[in-house]
Structures are given as C-alpha cells and as structure tokens.
Protein backbone atom coordinates (compact mmCIF):
# COMPACT_ATOMS: atom_id res chain seq x y z
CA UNK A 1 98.36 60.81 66.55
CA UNK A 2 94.82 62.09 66.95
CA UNK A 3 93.41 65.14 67.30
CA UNK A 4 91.97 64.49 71.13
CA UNK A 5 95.02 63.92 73.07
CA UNK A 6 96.40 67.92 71.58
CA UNK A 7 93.23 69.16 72.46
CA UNK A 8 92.91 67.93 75.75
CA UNK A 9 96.49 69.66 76.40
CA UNK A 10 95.82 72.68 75.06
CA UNK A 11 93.15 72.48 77.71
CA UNK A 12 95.01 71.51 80.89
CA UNK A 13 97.96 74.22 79.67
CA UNK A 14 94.78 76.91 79.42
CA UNK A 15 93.82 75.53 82.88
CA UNK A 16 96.83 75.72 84.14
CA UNK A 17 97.42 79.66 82.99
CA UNK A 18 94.22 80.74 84.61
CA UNK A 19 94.95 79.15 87.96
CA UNK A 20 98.07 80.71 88.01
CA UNK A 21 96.91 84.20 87.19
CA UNK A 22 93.66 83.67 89.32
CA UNK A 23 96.76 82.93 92.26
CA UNK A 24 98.48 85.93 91.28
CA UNK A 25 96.21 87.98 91.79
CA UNK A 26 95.31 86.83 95.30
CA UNK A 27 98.84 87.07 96.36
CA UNK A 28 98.63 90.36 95.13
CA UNK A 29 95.81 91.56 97.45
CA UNK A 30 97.58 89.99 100.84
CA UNK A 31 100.14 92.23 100.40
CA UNK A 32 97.76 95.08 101.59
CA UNK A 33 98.26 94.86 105.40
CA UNK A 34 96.90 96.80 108.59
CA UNK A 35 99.39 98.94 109.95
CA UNK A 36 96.84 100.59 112.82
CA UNK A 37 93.14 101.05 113.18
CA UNK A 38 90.83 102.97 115.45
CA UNK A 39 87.48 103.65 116.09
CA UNK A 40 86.68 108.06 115.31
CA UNK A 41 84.17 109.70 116.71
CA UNK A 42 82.24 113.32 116.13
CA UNK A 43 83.09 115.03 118.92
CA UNK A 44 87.01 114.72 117.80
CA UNK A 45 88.73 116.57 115.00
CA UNK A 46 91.29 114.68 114.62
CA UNK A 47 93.01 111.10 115.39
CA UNK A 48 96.57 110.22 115.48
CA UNK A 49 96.73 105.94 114.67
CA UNK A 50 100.17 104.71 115.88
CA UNK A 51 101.12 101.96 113.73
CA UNK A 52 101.73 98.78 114.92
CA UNK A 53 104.83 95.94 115.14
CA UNK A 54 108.23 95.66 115.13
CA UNK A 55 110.28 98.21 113.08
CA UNK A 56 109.99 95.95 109.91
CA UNK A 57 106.43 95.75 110.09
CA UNK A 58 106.02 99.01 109.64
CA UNK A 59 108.81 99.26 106.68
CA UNK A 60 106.13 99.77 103.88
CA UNK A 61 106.24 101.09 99.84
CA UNK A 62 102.80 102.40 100.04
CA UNK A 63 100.05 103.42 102.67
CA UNK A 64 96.14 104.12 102.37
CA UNK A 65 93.57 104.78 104.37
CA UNK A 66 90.20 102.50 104.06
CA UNK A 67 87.07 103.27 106.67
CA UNK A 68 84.00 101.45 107.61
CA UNK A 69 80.87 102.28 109.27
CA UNK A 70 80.10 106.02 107.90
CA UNK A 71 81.00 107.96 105.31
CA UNK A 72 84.40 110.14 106.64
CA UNK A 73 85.48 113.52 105.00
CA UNK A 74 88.89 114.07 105.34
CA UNK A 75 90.68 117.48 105.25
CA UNK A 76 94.27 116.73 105.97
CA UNK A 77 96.09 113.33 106.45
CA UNK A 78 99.92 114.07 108.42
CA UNK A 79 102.13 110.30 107.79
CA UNK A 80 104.77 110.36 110.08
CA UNK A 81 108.07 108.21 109.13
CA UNK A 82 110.83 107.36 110.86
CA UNK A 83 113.67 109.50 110.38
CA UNK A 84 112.24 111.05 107.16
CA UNK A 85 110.12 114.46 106.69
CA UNK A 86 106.59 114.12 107.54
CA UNK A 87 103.54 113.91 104.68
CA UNK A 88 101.37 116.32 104.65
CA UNK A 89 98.48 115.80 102.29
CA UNK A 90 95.51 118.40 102.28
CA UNK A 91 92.10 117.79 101.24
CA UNK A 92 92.03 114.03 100.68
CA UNK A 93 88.44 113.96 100.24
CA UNK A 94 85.42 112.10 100.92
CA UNK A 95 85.68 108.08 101.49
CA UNK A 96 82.33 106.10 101.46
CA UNK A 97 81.66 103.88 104.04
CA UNK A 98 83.76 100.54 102.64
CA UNK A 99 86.09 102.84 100.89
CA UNK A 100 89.94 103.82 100.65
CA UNK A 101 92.20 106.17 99.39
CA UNK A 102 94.41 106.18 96.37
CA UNK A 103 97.69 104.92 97.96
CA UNK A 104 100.31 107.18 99.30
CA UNK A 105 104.11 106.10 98.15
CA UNK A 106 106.70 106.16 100.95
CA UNK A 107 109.40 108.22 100.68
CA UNK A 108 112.43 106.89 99.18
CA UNK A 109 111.86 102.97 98.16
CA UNK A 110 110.48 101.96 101.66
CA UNK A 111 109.53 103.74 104.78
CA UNK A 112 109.15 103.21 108.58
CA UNK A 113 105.42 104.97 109.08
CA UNK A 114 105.43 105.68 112.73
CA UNK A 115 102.01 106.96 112.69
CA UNK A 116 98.88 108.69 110.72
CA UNK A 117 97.12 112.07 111.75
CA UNK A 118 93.78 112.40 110.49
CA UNK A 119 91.58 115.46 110.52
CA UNK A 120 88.00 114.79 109.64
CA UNK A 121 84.34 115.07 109.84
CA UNK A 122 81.68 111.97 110.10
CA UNK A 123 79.02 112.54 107.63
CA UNK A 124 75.49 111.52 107.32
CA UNK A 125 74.18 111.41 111.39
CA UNK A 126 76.67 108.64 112.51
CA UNK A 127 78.52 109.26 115.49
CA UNK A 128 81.50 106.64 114.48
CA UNK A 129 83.46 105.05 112.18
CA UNK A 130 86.36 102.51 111.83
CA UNK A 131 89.55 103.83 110.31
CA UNK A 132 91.85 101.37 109.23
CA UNK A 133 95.63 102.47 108.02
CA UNK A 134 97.23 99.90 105.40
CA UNK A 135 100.82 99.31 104.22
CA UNK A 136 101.78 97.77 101.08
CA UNK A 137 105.28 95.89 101.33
C-alpha cells in the first residue's frame, strides 16, 4: 500500500474534525436567544422589559443583558421568575455600546423569567440605547 492513500485520510478525518467543531461551536451561539428588548431613554431611571412567548419560551438556564447604541451604566438589574423569588443584583456595571453582561443562572435548573427591571444611566451625550434581554436554554 502506499504512503498517499493514508495521508490523504488522515486529511479528510482532520477535515472532518474541524468542520465538526467549527459546527459546534455555531450551534453553541444560537442557543443565546432574545427574551425582550426595548429602546431606554435619559429622561427614565428605570425600564421594566416583559419577556416575550409562550411559557416555554421563556423557560431559560441563563439570562444576560447585551445593549447597543450607547454606553449604559447599570446600578441594579431586578429578574422576575415565575413562581420563584425575584433577583436582585446591585451594581452590575458599565456595558459598552455592543456589550453584555456575564450571564445570570436561573434559579433551580431552569426558570420562567417573566420580566427584567433595569435601573440605569446613558453615558457619553446619547439620549438612547437598545437593551436587549437574552435567555440561554
């Protein structure tokens, strides 16, 4: 036997380990959802974001927030869940423009969130941003 035909399926099994960690990893990043999303402005302190869908939509294992369009300081995030005690999370910081949070695990192994309460402050002159809440199934 020569020497080309194990090479060239070495190759195609090498090949065929990328792909399938290149589609891992894609699959991994769909499972990052929008649960609700709303447009802030400066003249509010706060925003309550109901989240949207049926009751198993909103059955996630993790939550964050991501925001677009200025950069958002936030001094207290409330996540309400469905028949569970409420999150409350103080000083959660400052999220760039394009940013997100560290994710937030449900209580228990999944939760329904019913809705996020956001208090926060628009930085650098804007007058809006896009907040965007995410599950994680």
């Amino acid at each position: 036997m020569s020497i080309l035909p194990r090479n060239t399926m070495a190759g195609w099994a090498i090949a065929a380990i990328a792909l399938l960690g290149t589609a891992t990893a894609i699959a991994g990043d769909d499972a990052w959802f929008v649960l609700g999303e709303q447009t802030i402005k400066t003249e509010d302190p706060s925003v309550t974001i109901k989240s949207e869908g049926s009751r198993w939509d909103k059955d996630v294992k993790q939550v964050r927030l991501q925001v677009d369009g200025a950069d958002v300081t936030i001094s207290k995030l409330v996540l309400s869940w469905d028949n569970r005690k409420d999150d409350k999370i103080n000083n959660v910081g400052t999220l760039k423009s394009g940013g997100q949070t560290a994710p937030f695990n449900a209580p228990g192994i999944k939760g329904r969130l019913t809705s996020a309460t956001i208090y926060y402050t628009i930085g650098g002159g804007k007058k809006t941003a896009t907040v965007k809440v995410m599950g994680y199934d």
